[in-house]
C-alpha atoms as a PDB file:
ATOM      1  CA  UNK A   1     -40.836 -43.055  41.094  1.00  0.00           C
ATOM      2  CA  UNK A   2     -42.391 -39.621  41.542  1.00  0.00           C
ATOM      3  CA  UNK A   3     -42.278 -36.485  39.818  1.00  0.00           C
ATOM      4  CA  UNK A   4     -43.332 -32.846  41.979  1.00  0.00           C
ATOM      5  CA  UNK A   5     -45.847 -29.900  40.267  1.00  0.00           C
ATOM      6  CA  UNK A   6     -46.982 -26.727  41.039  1.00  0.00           C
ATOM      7  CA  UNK A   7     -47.334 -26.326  44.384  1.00  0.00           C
ATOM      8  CA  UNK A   8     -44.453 -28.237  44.873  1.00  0.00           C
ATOM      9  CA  UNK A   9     -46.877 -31.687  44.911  1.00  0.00           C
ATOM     10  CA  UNK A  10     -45.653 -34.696  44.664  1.00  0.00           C
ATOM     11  CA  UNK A  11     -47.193 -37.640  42.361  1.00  0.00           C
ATOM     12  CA  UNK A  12     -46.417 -40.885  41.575  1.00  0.00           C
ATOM     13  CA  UNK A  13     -45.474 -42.129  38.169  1.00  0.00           C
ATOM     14  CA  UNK A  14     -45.441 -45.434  37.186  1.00  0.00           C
ATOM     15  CA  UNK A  15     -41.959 -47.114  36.833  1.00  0.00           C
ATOM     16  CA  UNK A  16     -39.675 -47.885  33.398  1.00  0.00           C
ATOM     17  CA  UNK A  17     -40.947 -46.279  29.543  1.00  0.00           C
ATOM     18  CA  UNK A  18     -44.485 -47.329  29.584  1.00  0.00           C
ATOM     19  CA  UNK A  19     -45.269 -44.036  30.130  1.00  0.00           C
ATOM     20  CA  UNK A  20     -42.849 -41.017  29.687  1.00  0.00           C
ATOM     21  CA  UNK A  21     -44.094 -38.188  32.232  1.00  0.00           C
ATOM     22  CA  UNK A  22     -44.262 -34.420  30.347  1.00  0.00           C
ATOM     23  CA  UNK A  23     -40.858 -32.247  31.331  1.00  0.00           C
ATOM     24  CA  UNK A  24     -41.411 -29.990  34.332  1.00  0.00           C
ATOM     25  CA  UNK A  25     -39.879 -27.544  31.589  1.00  0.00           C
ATOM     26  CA  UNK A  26     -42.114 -27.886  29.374  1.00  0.00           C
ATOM     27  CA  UNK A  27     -45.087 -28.386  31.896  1.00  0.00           C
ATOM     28  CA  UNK A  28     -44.267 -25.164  33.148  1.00  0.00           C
ATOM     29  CA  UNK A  29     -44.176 -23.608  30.007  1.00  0.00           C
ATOM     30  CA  UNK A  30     -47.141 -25.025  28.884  1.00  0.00           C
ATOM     31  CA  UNK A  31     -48.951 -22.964  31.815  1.00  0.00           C
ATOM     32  CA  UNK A  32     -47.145 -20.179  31.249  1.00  0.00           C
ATOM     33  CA  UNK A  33     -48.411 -19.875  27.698  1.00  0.00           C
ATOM     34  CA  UNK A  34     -52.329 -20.933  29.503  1.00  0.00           C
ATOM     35  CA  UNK A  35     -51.972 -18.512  32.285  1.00  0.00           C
ATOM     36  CA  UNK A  36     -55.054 -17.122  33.043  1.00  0.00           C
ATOM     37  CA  UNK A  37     -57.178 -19.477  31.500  1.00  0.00           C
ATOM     38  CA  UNK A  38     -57.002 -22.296  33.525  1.00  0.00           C
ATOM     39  CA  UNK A  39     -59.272 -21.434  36.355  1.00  0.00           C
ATOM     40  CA  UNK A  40     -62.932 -22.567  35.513  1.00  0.00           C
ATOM     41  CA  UNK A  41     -61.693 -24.418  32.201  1.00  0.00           C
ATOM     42  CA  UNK A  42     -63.182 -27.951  31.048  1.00  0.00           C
ATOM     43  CA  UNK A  43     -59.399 -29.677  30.649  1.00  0.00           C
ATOM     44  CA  UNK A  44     -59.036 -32.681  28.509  1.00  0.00           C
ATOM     45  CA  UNK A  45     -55.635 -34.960  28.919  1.00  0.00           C
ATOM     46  CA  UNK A  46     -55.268 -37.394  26.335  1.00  0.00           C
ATOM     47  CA  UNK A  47     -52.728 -40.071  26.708  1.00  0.00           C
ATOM     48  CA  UNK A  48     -52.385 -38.852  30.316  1.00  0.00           C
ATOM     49  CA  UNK A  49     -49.503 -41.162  31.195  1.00  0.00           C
ATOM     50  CA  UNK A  50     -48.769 -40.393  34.781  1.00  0.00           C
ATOM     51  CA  UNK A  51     -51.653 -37.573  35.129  1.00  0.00           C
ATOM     52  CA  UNK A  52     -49.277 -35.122  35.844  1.00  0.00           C
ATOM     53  CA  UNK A  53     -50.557 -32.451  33.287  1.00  0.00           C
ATOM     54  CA  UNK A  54     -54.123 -32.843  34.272  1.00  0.00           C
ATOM     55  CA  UNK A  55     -52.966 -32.731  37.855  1.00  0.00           C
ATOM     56  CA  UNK A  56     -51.350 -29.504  37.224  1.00  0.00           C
ATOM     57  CA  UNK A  57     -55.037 -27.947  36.085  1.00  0.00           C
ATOM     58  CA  UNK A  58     -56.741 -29.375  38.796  1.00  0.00           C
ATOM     59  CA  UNK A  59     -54.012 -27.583  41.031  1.00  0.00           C
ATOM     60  CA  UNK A  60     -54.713 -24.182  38.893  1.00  0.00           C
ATOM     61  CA  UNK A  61     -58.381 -24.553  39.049  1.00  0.00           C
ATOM     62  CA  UNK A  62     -59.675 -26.254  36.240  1.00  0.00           C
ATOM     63  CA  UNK A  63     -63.154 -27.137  37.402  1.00  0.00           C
ATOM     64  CA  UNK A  64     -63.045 -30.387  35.444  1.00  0.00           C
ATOM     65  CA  UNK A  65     -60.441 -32.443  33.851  1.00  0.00           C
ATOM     66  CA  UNK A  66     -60.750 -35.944  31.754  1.00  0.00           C
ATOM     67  CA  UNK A  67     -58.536 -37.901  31.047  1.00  0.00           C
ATOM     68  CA  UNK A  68     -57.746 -40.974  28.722  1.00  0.00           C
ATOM     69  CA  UNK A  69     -55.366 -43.201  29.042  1.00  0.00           C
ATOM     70  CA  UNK A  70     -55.160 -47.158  27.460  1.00  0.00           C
ATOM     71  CA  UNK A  71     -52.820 -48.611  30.788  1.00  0.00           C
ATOM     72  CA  UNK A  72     -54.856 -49.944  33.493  1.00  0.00           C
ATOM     73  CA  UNK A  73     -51.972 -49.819  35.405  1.00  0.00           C
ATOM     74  CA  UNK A  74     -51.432 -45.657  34.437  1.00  0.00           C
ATOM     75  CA  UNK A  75     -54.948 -45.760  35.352  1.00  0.00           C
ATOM     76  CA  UNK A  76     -54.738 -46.725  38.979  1.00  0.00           C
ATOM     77  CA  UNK A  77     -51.940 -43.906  39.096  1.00  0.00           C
ATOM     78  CA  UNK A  78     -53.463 -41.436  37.730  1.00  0.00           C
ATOM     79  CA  UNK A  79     -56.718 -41.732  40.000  1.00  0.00           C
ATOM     80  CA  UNK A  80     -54.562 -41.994  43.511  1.00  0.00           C
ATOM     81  CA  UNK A  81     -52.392 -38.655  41.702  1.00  0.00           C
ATOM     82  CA  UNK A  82     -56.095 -36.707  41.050  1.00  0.00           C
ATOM     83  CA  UNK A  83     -57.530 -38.026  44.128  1.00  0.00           C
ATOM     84  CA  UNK A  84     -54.493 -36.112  45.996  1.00  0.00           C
ATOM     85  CA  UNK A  85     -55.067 -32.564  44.493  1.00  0.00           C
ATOM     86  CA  UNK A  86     -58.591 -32.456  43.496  1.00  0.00           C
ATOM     87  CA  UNK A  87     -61.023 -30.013  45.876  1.00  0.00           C
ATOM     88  CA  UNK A  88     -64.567 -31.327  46.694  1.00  0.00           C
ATOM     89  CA  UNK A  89     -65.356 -28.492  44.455  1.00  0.00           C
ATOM     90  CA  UNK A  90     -63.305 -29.848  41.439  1.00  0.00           C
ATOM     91  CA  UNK A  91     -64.770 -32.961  39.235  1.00  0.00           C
ATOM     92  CA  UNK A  92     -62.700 -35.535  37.459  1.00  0.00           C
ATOM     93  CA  UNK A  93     -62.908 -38.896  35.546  1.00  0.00           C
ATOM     94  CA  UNK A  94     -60.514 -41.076  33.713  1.00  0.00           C
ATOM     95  CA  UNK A  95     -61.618 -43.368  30.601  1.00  0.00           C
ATOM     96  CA  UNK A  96     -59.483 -46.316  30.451  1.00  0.00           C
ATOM     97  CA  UNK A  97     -59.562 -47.585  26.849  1.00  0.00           C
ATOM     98  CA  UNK A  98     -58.857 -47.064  23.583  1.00  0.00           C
ATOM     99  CA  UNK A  99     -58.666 -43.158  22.676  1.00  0.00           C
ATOM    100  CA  UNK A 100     -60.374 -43.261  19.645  1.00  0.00           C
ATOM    101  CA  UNK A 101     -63.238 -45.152  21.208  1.00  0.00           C
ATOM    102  CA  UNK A 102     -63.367 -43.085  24.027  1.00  0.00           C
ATOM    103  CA  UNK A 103     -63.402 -39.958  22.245  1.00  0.00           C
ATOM    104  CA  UNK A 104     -66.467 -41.018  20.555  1.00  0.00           C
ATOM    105  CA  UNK A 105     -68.450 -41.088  24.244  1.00  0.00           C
ATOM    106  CA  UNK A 106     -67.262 -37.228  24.612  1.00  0.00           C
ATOM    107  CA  UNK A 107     -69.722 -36.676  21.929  1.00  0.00           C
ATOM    108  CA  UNK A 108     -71.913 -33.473  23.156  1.00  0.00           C
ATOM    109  CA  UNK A 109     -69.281 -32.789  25.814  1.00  0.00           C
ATOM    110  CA  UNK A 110     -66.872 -29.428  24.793  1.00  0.00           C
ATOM    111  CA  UNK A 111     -63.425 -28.432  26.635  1.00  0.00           C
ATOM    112  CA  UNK A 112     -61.293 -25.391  27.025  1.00  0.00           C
ATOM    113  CA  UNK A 113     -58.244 -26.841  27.285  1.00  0.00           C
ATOM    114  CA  UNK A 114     -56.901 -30.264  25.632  1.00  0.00           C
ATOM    115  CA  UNK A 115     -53.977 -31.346  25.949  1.00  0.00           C
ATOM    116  CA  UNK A 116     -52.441 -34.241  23.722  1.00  0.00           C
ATOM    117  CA  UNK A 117     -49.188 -35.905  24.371  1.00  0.00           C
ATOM    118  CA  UNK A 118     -49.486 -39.509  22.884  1.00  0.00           C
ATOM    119  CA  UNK A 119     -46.650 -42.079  22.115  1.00  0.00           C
ATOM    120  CA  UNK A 120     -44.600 -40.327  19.091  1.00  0.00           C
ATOM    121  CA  UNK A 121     -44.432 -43.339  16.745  1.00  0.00           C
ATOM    122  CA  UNK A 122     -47.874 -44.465  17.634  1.00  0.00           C
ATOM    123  CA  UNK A 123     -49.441 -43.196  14.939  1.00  0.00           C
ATOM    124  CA  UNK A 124     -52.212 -41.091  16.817  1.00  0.00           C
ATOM    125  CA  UNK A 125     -51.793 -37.812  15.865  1.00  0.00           C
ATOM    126  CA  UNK A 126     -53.706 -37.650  12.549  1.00  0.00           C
ATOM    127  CA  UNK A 127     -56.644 -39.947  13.956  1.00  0.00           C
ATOM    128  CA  UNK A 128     -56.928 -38.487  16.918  1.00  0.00           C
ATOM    129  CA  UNK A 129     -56.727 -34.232  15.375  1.00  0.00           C
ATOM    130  CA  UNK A 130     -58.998 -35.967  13.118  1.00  0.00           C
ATOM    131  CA  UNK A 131     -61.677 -37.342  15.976  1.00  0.00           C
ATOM    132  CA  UNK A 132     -61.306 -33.845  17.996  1.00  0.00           C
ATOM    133  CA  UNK A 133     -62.475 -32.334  15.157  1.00  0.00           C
ATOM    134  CA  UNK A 134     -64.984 -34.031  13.454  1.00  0.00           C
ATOM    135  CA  UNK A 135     -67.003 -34.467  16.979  1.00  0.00           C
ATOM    136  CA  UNK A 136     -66.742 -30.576  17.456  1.00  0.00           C
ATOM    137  CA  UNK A 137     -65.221 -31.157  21.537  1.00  0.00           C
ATOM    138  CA  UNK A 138     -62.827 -27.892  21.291  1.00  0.00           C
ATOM    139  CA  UNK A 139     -65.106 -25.498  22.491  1.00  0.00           C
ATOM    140  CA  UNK A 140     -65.045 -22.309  20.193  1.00  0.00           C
ATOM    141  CA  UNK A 141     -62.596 -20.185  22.113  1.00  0.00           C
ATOM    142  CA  UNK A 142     -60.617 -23.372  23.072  1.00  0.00           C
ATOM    143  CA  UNK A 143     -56.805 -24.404  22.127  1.00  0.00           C
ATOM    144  CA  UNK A 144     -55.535 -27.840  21.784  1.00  0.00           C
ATOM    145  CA  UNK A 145     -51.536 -28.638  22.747  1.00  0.00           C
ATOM    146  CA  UNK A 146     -49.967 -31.637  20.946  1.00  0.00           C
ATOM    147  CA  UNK A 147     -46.734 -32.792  22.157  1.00  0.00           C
ATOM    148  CA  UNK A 148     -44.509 -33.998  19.567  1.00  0.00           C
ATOM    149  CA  UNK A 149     -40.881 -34.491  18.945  1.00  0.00           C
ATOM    150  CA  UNK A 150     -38.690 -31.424  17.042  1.00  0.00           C
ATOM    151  CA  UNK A 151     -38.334 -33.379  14.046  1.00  0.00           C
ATOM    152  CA  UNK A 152     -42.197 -34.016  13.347  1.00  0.00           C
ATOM    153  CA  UNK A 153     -44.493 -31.567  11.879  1.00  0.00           C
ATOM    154  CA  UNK A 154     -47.868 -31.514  13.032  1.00  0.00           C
ATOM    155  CA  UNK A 155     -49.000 -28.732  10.345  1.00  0.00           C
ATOM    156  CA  UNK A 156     -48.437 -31.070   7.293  1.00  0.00           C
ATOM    157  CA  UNK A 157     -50.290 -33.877   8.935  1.00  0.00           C
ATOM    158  CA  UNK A 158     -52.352 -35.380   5.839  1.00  0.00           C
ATOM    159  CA  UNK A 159     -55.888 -34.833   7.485  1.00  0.00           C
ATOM    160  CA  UNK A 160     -58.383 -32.524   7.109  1.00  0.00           C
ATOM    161  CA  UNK A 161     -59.628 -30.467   9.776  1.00  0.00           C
ATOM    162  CA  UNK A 162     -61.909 -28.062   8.973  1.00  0.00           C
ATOM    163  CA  UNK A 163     -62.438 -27.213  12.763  1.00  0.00           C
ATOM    164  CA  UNK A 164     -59.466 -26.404  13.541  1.00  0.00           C
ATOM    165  CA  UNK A 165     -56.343 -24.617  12.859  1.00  0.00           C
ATOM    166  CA  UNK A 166     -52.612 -24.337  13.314  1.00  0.00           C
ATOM    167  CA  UNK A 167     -52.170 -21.170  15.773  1.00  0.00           C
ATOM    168  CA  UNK A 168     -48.257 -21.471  17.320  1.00  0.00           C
ATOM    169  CA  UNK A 169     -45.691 -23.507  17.818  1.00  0.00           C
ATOM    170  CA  UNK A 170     -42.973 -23.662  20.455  1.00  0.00           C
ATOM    171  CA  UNK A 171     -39.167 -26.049  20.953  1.00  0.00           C
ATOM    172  CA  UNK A 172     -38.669 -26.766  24.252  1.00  0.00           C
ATOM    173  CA  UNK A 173     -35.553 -28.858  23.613  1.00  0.00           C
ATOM    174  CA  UNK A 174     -36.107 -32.437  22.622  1.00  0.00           C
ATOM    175  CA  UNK A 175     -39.773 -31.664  22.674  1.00  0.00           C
ATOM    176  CA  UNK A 176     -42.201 -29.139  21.060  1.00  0.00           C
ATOM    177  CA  UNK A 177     -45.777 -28.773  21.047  1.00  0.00           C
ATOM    178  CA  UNK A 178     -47.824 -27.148  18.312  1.00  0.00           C
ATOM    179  CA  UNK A 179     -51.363 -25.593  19.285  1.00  0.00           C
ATOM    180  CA  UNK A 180     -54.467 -25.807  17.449  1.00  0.00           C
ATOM    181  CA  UNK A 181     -58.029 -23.394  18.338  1.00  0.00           C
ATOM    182  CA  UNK A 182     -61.420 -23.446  16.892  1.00  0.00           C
ATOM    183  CA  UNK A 183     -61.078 -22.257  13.230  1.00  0.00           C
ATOM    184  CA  UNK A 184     -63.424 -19.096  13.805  1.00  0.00           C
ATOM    185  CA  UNK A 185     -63.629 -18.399  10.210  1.00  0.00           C
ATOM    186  CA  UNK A 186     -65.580 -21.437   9.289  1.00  0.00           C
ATOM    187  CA  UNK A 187     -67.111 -21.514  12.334  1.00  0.00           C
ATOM    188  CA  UNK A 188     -65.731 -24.237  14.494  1.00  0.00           C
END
């Protein structure tokens, strides 16, 4: 199976519902809302799935993209899909494992641009918000996007994140994704 992004690029995805590739729609929105500050970012894709969205920055310029992802078979995907688009000038790496886990090795490391679109009913969001925050990797003028389904509401998760905050949301159909940024007021 393959799915095509900007450029009109075409990747592979991995067949059946292991992993369920972001919309174009909603990919393309997604940039829309980032224009501009893609170029030069530090991109983070967590549950990347087919690697499409941190193909996409690595097509807009992101001078470095991560990725984690738990499937070694996503894995081997996602490396021949970034292997395609990257420039020699252009750094990436994928951490297969465990997200929590692997967050904990990005300690020291900040990003620009994360972008979060795990299993809905995996029960990730809270531990992972939670893990973002408490190791400080949204760097200070940075957003987060979590993907999410319409009927879950990521701003009455029951964690505390002193780091961050709630700064927009946005339906796009049977998906919507609410962004976080640095909390500036407390320092973040």
């Amino acid at each position: 199976m393959t799915i095509r992004i900007y450029g009109n690029r075409e990747l592979k995805t991995l067949p059946g519902l292991e992993t369920r590739p972001t919309p174009a729609r909603v990919r393309q929105a997604l940039f829309n809302v980032w224009q501009g500050s893609i170029s030069g970012c530090r991109w983070l894709d967590l549950c990347s799935g087919s690697g499409a969205m941190g193909a996409e920055a690595l097509c807009r310029e992101a001078k470095l993209v991560i990725g984690i992802e738990r499937s070694s078979a996503a894995c081997d995907i996602i490396e021949q899909n970034w292997n395609k688009v990257a420039r020699t000038s252009q750094h990436f790496q994928l951490l297969r494992g465990d997200i929590i886990t692997r967050l904990g090795d990005l300690v020291g490391q900040q990003f620009d641009r994360i972008y979060f679109d795990p299993p809905y009913a995996g029960g990730l969001y809270q531990p992972v918000l939670a893990a973002i925050d408490r190791y400080q990797i949204l760097a200070p003028m940075g957003e987060i996007a979590v993907e999410h389904s319409p009927d879950q509401t990521i701003s009455t998760l029951p964690v505390d994140l002193p780091n961050l905050k709630l700064c927009r949301h946005k339906n796009y159909g049977n998906t919507s994704i609410s962004f976080f940024e640095a909390d500036r007021l407390t320092g973040g």
